[in-house]
Protein backbone atom coordinates (compact mmCIF):
# COMPACT_ATOMS: atom_id res chain seq x y z
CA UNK A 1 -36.86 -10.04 -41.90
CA UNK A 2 -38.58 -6.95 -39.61
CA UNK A 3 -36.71 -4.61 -42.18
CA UNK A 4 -38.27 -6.74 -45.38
CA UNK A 5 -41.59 -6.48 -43.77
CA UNK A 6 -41.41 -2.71 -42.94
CA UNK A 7 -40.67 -1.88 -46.37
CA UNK A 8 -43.35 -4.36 -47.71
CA UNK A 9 -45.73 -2.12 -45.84
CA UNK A 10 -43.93 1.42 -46.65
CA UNK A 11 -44.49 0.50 -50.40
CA UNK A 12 -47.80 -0.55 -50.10
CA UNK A 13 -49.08 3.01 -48.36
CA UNK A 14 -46.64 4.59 -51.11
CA UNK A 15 -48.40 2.93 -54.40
CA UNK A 16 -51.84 3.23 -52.17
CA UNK A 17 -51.30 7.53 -52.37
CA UNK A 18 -50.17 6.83 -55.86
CA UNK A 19 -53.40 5.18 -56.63
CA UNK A 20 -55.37 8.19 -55.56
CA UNK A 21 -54.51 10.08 -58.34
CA UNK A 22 -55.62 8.94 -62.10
CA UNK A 23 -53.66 11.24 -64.57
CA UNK A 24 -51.60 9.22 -66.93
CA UNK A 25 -48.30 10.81 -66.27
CA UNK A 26 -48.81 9.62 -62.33
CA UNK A 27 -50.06 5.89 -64.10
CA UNK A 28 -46.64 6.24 -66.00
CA UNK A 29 -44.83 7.38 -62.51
CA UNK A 30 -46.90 4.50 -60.95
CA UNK A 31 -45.75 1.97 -63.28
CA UNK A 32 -42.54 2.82 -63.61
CA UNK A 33 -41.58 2.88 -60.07
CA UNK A 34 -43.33 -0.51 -59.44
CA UNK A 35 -40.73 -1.81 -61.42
CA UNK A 36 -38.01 -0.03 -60.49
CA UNK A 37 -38.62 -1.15 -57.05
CA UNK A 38 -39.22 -5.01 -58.07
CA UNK A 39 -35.82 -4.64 -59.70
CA UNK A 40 -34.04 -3.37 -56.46
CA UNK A 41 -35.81 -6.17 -54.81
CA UNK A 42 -34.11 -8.24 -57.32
CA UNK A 43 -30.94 -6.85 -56.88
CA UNK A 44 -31.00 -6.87 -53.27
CA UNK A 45 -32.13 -10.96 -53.20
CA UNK A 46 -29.03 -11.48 -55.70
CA UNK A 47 -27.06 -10.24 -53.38
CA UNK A 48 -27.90 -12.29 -50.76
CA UNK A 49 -28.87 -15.36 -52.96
CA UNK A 50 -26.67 -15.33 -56.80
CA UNK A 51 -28.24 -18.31 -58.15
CA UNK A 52 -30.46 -16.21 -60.84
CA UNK A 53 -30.10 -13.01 -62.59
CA UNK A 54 -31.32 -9.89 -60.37
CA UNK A 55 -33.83 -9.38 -62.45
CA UNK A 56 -35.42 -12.59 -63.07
CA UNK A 57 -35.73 -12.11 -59.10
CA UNK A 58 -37.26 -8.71 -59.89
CA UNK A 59 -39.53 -9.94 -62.52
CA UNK A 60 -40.97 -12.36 -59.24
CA UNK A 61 -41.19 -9.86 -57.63
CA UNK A 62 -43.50 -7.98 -60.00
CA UNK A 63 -45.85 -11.13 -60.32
CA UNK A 64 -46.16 -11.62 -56.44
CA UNK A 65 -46.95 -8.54 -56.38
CA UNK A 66 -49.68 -8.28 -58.90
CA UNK A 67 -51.49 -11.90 -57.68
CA UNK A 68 -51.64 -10.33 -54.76
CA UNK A 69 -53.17 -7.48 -55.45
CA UNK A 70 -50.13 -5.25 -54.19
CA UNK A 71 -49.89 -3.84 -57.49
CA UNK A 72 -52.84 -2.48 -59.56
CA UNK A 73 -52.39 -4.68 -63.29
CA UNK A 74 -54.75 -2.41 -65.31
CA UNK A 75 -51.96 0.54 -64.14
CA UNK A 76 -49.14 -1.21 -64.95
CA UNK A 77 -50.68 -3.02 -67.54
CA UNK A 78 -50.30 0.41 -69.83
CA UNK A 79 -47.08 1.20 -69.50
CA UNK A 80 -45.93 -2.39 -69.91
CA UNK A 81 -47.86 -1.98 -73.80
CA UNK A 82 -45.92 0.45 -74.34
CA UNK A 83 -42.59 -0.36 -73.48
CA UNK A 84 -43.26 -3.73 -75.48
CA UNK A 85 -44.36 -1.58 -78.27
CA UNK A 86 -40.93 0.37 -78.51
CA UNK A 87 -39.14 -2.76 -77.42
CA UNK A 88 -36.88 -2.94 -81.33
CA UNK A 89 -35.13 0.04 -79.50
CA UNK A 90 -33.66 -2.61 -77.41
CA UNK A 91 -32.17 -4.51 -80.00
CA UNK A 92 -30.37 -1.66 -82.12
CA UNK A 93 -26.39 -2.02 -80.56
CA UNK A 94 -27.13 -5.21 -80.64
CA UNK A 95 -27.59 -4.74 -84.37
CA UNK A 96 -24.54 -2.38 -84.31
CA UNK A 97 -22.38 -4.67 -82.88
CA UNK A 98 -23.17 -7.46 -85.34
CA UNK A 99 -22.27 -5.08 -88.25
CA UNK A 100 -18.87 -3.86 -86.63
CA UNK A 101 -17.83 -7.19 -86.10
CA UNK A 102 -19.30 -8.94 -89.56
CA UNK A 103 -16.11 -9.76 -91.10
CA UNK A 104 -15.15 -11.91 -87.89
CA UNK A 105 -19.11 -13.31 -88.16
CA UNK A 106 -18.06 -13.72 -91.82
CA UNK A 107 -14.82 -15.64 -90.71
CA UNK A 108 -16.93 -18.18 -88.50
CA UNK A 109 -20.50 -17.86 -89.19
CA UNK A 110 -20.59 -21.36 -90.16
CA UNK A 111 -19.10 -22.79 -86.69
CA UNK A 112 -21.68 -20.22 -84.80
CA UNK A 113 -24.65 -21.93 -86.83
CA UNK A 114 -23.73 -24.92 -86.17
CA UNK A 115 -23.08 -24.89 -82.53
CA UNK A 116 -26.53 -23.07 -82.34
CA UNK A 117 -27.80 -26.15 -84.22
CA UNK A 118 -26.39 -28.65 -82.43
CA UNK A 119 -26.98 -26.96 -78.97
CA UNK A 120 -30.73 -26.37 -80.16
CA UNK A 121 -31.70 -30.02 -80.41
CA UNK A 122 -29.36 -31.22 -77.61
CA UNK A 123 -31.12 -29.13 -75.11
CA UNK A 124 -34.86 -30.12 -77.33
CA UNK A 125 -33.47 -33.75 -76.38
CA UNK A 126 -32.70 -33.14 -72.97
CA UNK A 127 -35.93 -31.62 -71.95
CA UNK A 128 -37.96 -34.14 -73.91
CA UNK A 129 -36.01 -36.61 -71.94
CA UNK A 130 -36.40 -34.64 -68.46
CA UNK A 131 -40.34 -34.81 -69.42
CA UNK A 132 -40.69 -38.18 -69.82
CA UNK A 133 -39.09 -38.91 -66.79
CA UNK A 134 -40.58 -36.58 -64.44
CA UNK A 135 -44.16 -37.23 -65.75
CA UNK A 136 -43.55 -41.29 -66.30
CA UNK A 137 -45.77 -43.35 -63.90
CA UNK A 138 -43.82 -46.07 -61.59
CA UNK A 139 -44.83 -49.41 -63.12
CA UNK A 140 -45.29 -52.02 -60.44
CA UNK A 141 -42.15 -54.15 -59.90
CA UNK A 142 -42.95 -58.10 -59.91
CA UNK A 143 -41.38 -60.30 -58.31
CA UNK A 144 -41.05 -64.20 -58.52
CA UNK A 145 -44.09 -65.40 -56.17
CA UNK A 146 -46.24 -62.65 -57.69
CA UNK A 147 -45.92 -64.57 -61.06
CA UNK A 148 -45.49 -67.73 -59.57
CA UNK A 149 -49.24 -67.00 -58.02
CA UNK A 150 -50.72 -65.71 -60.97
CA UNK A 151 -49.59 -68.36 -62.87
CA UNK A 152 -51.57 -71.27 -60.61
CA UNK A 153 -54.66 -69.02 -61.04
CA UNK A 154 -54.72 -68.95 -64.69
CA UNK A 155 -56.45 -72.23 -65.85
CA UNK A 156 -54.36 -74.44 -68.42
CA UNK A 157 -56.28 -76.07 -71.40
């Protein structure tokens, strides 16, 4: 925990000496680093704790730090743009990989859609379901002399 703490501080004085300076390739260096260092976070809690992706634990990382002011937003903000500008990058060997492997999407495209289908509005249902349980109000259980009383109260024509 002392360790966690120190290095809490360490970055802090680190991206405080990075503030100082305002050229955009040090807002880029800024940026960058910020979330290179949320994502070691990340991977250092999945280490420890495996119940979500490292960087899901990153990305948490990230917004605690920028509530809380560790992190400046407007900074980070920037470099964020653009990385979601360029993000169809991302998604090219994905796009490779679907056309080197069509004739076996050919062979079972239909049982892929259909699973998707089917799993789509099974988990829709599920959550719906989850909802309306979670957010439900308790209605008031009565019981026997709780009728029984409002019963004699009620007058009879």
């Amino acid at each position: 925990m002392t360790l966690l703490f120190t290095s809490v501080l360490i970055l802090r004085q680190f991206f405080r000496a990075l503030h100082s300076f305002r050229a955009p390739a040090y807002q880029a260096l800024y940026s960058l680093v910020a979330i290179f260092i949320c994502l070691a976070l990340g991977y250092l809690t999945c280490a420890f704790f495996s119940i979500l992706p490292a960087s899901l634990y990153g990305m948490c990382y990230l917004a605690l730090g920028l509530h809380f002011n560790w992190l400046d937003a407007q900074r980070i903000g920037q470099t964020v743009s653009f990385i979601l500008k360029h993000i169809g990058v991302c998604f090219v060997p994905a796009g490779v990989g679907i056309m080197n492997y069509f004739g076996l999407l050919k062979a079972s495209g239909w049982q892929l859609l259909l699973f998707t289908i089917v799993s789509t509005l099974a988990l829709m249902v599920l959550v719906g379901w989850s909802y309306q349980r979670v957010t439900q109000k308790p209605t008031p259980k009565v019981t026997k002399k709780a009728t029984q009383l409002s019963t004699e109260q009620t007058p009879h024509d």
